[in-house]
Protein backbone atom coordinates (compact mmCIF):
# COMPACT_ATOMS: atom_id res chain seq x y z
CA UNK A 1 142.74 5.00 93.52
CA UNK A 2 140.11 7.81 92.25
CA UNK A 3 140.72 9.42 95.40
CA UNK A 4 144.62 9.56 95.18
CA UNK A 5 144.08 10.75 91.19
CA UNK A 6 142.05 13.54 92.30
CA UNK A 7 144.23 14.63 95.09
CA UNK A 8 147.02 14.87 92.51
CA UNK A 9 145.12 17.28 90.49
CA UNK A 10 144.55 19.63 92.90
CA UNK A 11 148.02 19.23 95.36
CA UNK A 12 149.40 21.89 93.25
CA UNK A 13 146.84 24.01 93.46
CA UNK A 14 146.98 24.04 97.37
CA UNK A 15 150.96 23.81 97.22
CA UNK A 16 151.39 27.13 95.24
CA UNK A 17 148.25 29.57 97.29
CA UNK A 18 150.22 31.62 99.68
CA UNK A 19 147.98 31.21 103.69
CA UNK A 20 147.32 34.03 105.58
CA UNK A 21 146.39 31.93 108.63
CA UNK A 22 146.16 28.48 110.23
CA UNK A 23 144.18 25.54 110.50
CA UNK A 24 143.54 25.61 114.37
CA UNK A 25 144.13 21.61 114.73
CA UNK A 26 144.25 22.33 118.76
CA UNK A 27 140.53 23.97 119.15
CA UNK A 28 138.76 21.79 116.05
CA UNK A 29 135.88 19.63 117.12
CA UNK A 30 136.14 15.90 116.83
CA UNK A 31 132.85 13.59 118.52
CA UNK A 32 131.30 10.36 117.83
CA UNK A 33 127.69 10.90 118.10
CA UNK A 34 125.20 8.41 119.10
CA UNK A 35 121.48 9.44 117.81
CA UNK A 36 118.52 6.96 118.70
CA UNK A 37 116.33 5.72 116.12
CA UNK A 38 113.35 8.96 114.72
CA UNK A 39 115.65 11.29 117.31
CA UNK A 40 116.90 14.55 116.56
CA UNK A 41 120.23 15.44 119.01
CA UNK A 42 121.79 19.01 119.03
CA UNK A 43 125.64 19.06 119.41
CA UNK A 44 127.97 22.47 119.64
CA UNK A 45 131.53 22.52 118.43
CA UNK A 46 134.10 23.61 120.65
CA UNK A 47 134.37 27.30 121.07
CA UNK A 48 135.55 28.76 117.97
CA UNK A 49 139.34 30.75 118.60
CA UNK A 50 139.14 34.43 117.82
CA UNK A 51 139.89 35.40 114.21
CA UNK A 52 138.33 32.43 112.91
CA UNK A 53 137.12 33.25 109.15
CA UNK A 54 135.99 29.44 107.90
CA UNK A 55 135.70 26.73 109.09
CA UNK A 56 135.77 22.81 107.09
CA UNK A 57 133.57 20.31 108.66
CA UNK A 58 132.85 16.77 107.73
CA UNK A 59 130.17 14.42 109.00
CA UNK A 60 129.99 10.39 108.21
CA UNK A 61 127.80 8.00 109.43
CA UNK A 62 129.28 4.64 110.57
CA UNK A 63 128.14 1.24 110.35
CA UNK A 64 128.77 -0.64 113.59
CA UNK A 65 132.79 -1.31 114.56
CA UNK A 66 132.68 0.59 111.48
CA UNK A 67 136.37 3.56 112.11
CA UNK A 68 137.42 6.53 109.84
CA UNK A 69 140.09 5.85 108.14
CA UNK A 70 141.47 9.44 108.00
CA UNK A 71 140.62 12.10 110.78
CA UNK A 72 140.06 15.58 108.73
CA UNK A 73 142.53 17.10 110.48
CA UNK A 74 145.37 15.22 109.24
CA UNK A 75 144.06 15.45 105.42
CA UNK A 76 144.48 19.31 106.05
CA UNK A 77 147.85 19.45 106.86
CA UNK A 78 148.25 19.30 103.67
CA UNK A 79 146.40 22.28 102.49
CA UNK A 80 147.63 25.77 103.00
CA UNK A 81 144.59 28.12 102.87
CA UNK A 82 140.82 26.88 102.18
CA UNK A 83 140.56 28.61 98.98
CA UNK A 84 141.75 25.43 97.57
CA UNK A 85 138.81 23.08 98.87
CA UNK A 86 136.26 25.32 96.87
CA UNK A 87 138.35 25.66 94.03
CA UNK A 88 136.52 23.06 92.64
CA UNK A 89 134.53 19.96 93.02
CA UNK A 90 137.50 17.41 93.71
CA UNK A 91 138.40 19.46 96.69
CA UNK A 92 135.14 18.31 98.67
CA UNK A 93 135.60 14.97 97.17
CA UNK A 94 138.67 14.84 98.29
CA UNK A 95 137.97 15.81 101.73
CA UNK A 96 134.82 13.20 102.47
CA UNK A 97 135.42 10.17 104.13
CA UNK A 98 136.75 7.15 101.80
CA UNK A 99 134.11 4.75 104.38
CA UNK A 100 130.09 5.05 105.04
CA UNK A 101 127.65 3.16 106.63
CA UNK A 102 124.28 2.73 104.90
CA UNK A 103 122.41 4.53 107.37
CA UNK A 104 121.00 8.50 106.57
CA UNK A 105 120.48 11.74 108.24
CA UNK A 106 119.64 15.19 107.41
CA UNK A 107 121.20 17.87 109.59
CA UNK A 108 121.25 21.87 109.99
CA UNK A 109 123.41 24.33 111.34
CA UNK A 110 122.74 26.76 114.17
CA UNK A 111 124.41 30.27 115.16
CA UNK A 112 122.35 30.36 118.38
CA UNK A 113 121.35 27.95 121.72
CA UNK A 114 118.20 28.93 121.62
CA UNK A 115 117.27 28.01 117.69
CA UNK A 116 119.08 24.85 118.49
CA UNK A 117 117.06 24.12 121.03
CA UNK A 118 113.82 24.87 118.80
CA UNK A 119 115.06 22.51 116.29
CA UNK A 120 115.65 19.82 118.98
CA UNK A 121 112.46 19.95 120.55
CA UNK A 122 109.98 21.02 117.36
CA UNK A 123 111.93 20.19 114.22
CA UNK A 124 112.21 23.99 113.36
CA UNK A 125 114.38 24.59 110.42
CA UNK A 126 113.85 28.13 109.47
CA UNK A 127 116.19 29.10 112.07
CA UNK A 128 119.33 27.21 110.66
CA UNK A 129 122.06 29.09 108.91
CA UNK A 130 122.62 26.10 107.09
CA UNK A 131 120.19 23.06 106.10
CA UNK A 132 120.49 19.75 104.72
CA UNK A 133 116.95 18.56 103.19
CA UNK A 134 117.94 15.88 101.51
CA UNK A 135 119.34 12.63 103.63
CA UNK A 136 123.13 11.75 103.30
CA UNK A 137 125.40 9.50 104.72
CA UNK A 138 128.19 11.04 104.84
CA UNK A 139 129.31 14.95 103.97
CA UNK A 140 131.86 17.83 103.68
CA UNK A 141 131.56 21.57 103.33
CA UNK A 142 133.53 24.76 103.90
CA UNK A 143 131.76 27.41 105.25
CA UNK A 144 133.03 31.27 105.49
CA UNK A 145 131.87 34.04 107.56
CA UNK A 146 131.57 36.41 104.31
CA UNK A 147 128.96 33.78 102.99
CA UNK A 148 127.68 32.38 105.73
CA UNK A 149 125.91 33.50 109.38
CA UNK A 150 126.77 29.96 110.69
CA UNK A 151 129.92 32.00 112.06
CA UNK A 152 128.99 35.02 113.62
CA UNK A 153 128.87 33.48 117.01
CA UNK A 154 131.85 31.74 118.58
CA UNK A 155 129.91 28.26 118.94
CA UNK A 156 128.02 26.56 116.15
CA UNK A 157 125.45 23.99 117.05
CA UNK A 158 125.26 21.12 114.80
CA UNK A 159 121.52 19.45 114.91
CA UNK A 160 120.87 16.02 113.48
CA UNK A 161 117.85 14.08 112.81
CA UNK A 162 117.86 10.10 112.33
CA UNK A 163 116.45 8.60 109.17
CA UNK A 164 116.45 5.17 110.88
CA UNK A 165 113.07 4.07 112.36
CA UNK A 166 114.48 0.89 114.17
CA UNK A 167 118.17 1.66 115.25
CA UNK A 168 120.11 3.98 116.68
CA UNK A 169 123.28 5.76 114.58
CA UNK A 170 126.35 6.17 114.68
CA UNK A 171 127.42 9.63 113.49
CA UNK A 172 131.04 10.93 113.35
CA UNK A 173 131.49 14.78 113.38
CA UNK A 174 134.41 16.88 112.56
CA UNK A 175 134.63 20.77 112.30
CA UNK A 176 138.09 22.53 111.72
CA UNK A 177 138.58 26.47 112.34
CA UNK A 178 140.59 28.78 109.94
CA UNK A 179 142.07 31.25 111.27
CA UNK A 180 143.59 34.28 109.70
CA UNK A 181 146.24 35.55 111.17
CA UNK A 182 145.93 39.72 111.70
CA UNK A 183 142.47 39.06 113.02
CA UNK A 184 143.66 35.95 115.60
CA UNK A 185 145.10 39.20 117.65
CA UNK A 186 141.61 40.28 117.69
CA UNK A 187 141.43 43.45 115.97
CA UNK A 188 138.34 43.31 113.63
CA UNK A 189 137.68 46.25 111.05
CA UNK A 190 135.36 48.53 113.94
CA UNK A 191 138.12 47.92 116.04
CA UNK A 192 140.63 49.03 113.82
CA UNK A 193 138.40 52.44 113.32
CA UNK A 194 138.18 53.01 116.41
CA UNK A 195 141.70 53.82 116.75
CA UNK A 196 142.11 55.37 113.52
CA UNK A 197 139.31 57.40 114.67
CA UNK A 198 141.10 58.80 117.97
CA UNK A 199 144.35 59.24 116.01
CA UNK A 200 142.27 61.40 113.88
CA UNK A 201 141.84 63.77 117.29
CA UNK A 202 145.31 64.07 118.02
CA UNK A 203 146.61 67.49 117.78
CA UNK A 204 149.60 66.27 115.03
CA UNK A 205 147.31 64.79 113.08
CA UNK A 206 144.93 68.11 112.74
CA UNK A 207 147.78 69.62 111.44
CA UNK A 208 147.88 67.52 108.59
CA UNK A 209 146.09 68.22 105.48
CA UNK A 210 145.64 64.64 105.19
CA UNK A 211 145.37 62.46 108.01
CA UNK A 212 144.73 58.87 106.57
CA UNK A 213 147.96 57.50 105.60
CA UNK A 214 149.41 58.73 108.93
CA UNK A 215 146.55 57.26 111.15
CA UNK A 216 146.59 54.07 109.13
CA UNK A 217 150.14 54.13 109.93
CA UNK A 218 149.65 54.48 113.95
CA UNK A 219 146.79 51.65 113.96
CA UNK A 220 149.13 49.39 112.36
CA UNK A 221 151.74 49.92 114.93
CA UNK A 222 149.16 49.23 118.04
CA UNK A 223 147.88 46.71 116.04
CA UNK A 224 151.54 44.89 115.73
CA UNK A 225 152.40 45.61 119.12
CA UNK A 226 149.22 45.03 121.17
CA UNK A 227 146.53 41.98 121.05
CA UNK A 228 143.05 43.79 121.09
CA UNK A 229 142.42 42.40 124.49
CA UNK A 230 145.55 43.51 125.96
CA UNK A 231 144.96 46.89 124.42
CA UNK A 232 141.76 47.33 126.39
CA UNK A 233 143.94 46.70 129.52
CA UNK A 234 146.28 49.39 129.45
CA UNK A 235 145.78 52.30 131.69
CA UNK A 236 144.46 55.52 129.87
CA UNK A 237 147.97 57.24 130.25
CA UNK A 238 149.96 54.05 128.51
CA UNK A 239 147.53 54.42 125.53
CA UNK A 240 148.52 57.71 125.15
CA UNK A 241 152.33 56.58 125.33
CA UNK A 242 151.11 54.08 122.77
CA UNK A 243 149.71 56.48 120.63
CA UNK A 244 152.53 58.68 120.71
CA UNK A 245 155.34 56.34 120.35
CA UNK A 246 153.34 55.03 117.21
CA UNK A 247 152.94 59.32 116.02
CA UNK A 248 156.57 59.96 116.02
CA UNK A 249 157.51 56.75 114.19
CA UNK A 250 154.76 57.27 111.51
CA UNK A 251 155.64 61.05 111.25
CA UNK A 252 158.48 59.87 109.34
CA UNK A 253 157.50 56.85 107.70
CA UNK A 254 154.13 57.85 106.06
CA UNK A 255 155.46 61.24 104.89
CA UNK A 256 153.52 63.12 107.04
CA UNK A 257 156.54 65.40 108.39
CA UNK A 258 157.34 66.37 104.83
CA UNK A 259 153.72 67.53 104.01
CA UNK A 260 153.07 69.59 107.11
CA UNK A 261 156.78 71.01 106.80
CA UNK A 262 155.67 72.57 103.22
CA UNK A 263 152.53 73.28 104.70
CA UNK A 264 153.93 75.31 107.48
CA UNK A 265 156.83 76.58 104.94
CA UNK A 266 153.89 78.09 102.56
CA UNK A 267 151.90 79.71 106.13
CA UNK A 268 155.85 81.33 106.90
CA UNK A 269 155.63 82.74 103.32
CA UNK A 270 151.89 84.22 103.68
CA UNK A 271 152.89 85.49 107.21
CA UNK A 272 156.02 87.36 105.78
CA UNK A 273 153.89 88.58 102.59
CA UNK A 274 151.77 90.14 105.55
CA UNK A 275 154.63 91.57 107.27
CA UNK A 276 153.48 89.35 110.17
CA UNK A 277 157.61 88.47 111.06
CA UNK A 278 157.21 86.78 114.41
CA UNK A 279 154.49 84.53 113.72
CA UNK A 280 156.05 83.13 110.22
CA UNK A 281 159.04 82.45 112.88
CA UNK A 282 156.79 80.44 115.32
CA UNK A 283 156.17 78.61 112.19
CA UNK A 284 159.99 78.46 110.63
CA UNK A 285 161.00 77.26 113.72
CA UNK A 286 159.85 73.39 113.98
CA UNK A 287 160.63 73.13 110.10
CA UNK A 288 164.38 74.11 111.02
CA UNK A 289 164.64 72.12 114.45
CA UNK A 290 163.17 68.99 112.54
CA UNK A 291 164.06 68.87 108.87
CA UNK A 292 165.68 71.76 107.57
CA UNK A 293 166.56 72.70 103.82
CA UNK A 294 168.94 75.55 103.26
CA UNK A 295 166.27 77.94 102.38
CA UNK A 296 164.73 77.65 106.03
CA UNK A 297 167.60 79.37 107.45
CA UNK A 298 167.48 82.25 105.20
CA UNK A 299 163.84 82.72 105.88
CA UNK A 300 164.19 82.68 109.73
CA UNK A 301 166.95 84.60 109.08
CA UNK A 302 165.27 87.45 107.60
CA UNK A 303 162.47 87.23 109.78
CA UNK A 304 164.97 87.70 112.96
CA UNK A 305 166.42 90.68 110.72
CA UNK A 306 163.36 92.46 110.75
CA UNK A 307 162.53 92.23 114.32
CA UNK A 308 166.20 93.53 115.09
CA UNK A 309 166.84 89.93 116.79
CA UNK A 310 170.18 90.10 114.85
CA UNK A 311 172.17 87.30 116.99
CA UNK A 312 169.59 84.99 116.22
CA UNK A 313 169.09 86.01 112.45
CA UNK A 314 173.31 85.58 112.40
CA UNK A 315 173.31 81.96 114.34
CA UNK A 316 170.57 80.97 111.75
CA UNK A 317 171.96 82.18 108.56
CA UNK A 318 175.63 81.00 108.91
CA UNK A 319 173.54 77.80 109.92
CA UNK A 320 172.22 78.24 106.28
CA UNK A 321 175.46 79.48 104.35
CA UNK A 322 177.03 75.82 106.09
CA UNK A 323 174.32 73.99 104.72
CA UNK A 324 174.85 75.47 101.27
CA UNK A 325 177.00 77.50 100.17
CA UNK A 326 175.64 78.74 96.45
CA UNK A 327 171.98 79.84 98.21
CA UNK A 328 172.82 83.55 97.73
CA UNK A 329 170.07 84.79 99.28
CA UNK A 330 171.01 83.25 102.56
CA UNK A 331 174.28 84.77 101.79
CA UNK A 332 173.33 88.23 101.29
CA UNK A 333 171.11 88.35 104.33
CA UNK A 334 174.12 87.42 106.14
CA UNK A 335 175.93 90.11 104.69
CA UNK A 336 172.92 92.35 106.21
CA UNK A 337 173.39 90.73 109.58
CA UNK A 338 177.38 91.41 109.77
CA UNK A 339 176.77 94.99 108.92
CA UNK A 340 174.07 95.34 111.19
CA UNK A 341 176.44 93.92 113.65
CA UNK A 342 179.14 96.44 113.00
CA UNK A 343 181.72 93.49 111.18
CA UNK A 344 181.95 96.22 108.52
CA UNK A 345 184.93 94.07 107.06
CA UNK A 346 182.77 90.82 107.21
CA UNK A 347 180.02 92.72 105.48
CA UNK A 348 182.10 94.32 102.54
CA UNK A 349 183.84 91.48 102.32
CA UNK A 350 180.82 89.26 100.95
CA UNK A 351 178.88 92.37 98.98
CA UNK A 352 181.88 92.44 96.66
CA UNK A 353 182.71 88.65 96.49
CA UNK A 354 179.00 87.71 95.20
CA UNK A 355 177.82 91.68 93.46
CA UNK A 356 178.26 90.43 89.66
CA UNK A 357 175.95 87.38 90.63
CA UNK A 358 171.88 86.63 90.34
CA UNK A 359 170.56 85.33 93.57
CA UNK A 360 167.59 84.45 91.59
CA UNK A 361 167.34 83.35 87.66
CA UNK A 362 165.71 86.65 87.32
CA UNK A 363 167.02 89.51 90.17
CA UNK A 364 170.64 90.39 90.69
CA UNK A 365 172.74 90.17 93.88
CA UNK A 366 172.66 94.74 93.41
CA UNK A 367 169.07 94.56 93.15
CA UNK A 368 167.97 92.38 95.77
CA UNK A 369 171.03 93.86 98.11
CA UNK A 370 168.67 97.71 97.26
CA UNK A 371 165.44 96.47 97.88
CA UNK A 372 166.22 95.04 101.50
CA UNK A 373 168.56 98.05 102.31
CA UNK A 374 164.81 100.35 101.45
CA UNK A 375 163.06 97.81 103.64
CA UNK A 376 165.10 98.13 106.46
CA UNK A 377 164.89 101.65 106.25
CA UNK A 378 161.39 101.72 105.70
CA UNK A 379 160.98 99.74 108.79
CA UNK A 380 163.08 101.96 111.60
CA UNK A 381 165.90 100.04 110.53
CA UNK A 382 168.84 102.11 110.25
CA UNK A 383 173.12 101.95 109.64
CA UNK A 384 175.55 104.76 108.66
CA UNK A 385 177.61 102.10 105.75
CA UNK A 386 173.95 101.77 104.10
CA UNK A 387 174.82 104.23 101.78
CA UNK A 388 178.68 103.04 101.47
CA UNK A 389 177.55 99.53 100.23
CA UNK A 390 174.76 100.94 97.98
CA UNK A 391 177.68 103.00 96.34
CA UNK A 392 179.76 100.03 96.10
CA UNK A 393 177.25 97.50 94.55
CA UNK A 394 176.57 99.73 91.50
C-alpha cells in the first residue's frame, strides 16, 4: 500500500515531463546471478545501444524459490524520461523491489575489463566508477553519463562480493539503457563539429560574414538525413552532393542569401563609387539572377550604361521599371538607354512624363537627368539630342 501511495505522488510528475528518448527494453540486461559463499563474481551488461545517456539498474538478492514480483522493465513503461526517478526520493523507492532475501552484498561498478578483472581477482575498488561500501540487500540507482564515468564505455561490468560465509546467493540484476533520441543516430557533439567545421570551408560559406547559423543549418540536414555510420560510408563525391543539397536549402532558410545579397549590394556600390563598372556588375549579377529588388536593375543598369553595353543596360532596366514602376531612377536611366538607342520618341516621351518629379526625397528628376548627361560626356559618351533634352528639362 506505501508503495502504490508513493507511486501516486509522483505519476504526475512522470506523466507531464516531455522524453526526448526511449527506454531501450530490447538491449536492457536481465540475469540471475549465482555468487558462492566469501566469492566475488564480475558480470557485464549487454552492450549498451549507441546514444545511450543513463541508464536505471536495480539489484535484489533472493531468498531461495524466492521470484521478483515486478521485472524493472515493466515498472518503466510507465515513466517517460528518467528525470522523474531522481526527482526525488520516492522515485528510487518506487523503483526497488517490493521482495528481499536476508542475505547482503556490496558491489561496484566498472567502465573497463581489465579493472573488473582486478576487482575479481584482488578486491580492488579504487578502480570502480561506482562503489557500494556498505552491504545491502537489495538496490536501485540511475546513473547518467554527465555525472557518472560508469558510461563512457559501451559495456559496464557489474562486480559483486558475497557477505555470506556459509552459502551461496542468489542475486538478481537488472540494468535498463536510456536513450536519447538525436544521439541514437550517432552523431555526438565532435561529430557534429566536424561537419560544421568543413561547411565552414566551403566557398558559399566564406562569403558569408557570418557562417554559424548557415553551417548549423547544413549539419542539421546531414544529421536528419544520414545515421553517423552511414555517413562515414558514402563515397567522397556523395558527401559533397550531401553538402551541397544541404547549402542550397539552408541558403534560404537561415537567411544567409539575404545577408550576402546586401553584402554584395554594398561591394556593387563601393565598386561604382570607384568607377570600377564591370566588376560591381560581376557582383549585381547573382543578386539579380537570385533575389532581385527593383533597385538591382537600375544599378546593373547603369553599370551596362557606362560600359556602352546598352542592350543589356535596356533588357535590365525595363526588367526594373516592370518590377516597379514609381523607382524613378530606374526610370530615368531607361530614358538614357532609349536615347542612347536612337528611340528619340521613347526617350522624350518619359523625360517629360516624370521632369516635375524628385527621384530622390532630396534631388529632382532635372537634376539627376544633368548630372548623368555630364557623366556620360565626361566618359566618351556622346549623343546629338543631349543638348535637346537638357533644354527641355529646364
Amino acid at each position: 500500500m506505501k508503495i502504490n501511495f508513493l507511486w501516486l505522488l509522483i505519476f504526475p510528475l512522470f506523466v507531464l515531463v516531455q522524453s526526448d528518448g526511449y527506454w531501450d527494453k530490447a538491449r536492457s540486461t536481465s540475469r540471475l546471478i549465482t555468487v558462492s559463499a566469501r566469492d566475488r563474481i564480475v558480470v557485464p551488461t549487454e552492450e549498451l545501444p549507441v546514444g545511450t545517456t543513463e541508464i536505471v539498474f536495480r539489484i535484489t538478492l533472493l531468498d531461495e524459490n524466492q521470484k521478483l514480483s515486478s521485472s524493472l522493465v515493466s515498472l518503466l513503461k510507465a515513466i517517460p524520461d528518467p528525470t522523474g526517478i531522481s526527482a526525488g526520493s520516492a522515485g528510487a523507492v518506487f523503483l526497488l523491489s517490493k521482495i528481499s532475501g536476508d542475505d547482503q552484498c556490496r558491489y561496484g561498478l566498472f567502465s573497463s575489463s581489465e579493472a573488473a578483472l582486478a576487482y575479481q581477482k584482488e578486491g580492488t575498488t579504487e578502480p570502480a566508477c561506482f562503489y557500494q561500501s556498505e552491504p545491502i540487500n537489495k538496490d536501485a540507482r540511475r546513473l547518467s553519463l554527465e555525472s557518472s564515468a560508469c558510461l563512457k564505455n559501451k559495456v559496464i561490468w557489474f562486480g559483486f562480493e558475497s557477505k555470506n560465509w556459509i552459502l551461496k546467493q542468489r542475486i538478481a540484476l537488472e540494468v535498463v539503457p536510456w536513450v536519447d533520441y538525436k544521439l541514437s543516430r550517432g552523431w555526438t557533439p565532435d561529430k557534429r563539429k566536424s561537419v560544421i567545421d568543413i561547411c565552414k570551408t566551403t566557398d558559399l560559406s566564406q562569403k558569408l560574414p557570418d557562417a554559424d547559423d548557415y553551417c548549423v543549418c547544413v549539419s542539421n540536414k546531414i544529421q536528419k538525413q544520414y545515421k553517423y555510420s552511414e555517413y562515414q560510408k558514402l563515397l567522397a563525391a556523395e558527401k559533397t552532393k550531401a553538402f551541397r543539397d544541404a547549402g542550397l536549402a539552408c541558403y534560404k532558410e537561415s537567411g544567409a542569401a539575404v545577408v550576402l545579397f546586401d553584402k554584395q549590394r554594398a561591394q556593387a556600390e563601393a565598386f561604382i563609387a570607384k568607377a570600377q563598372y564591370g566588376e560591381a556588375i560581376k557582383v549585381l549579377l547573382p543578386v539579380v539572377n537570385e533575389a532581385p529588388r527593383s533597385s538591382d536593375f537600375g544599378q546593373l543598369g547603369l553599370c551596362y550604361l557606362f560600359t556602352k553595353q546598352y542592350d543589356k543596360a535596356l533588357k535590365y532596366l525595363e526588367a526594373g521599371q516592370k518590377a516597379d514602376p514609381t523607382d524613378l531612377l530606374t526610370q530615368l536611366r531607361l530614358s538614357h538607354v532609349y536615347l542612347l538607342k536612337d528611340h528619340y520618341s521613347d526617350a522624350k516621351a518619359l523625360y517629360k512624363k516624370f521632369r516635375s518629379q524628385n527621384v530622390t526625397d532630396t534631388t529632382s528628376w532635372a537634376q539627376q537627368a544633368q548630372t548623368d548627361i555630364k557623366t556620360f560626356e565626361k566618359m566618351g559618351i556622346h549623343h546629338p539630342d543631349f543638348e535637346r533634352i537638357l533644354k527641355q528639362l529646364e
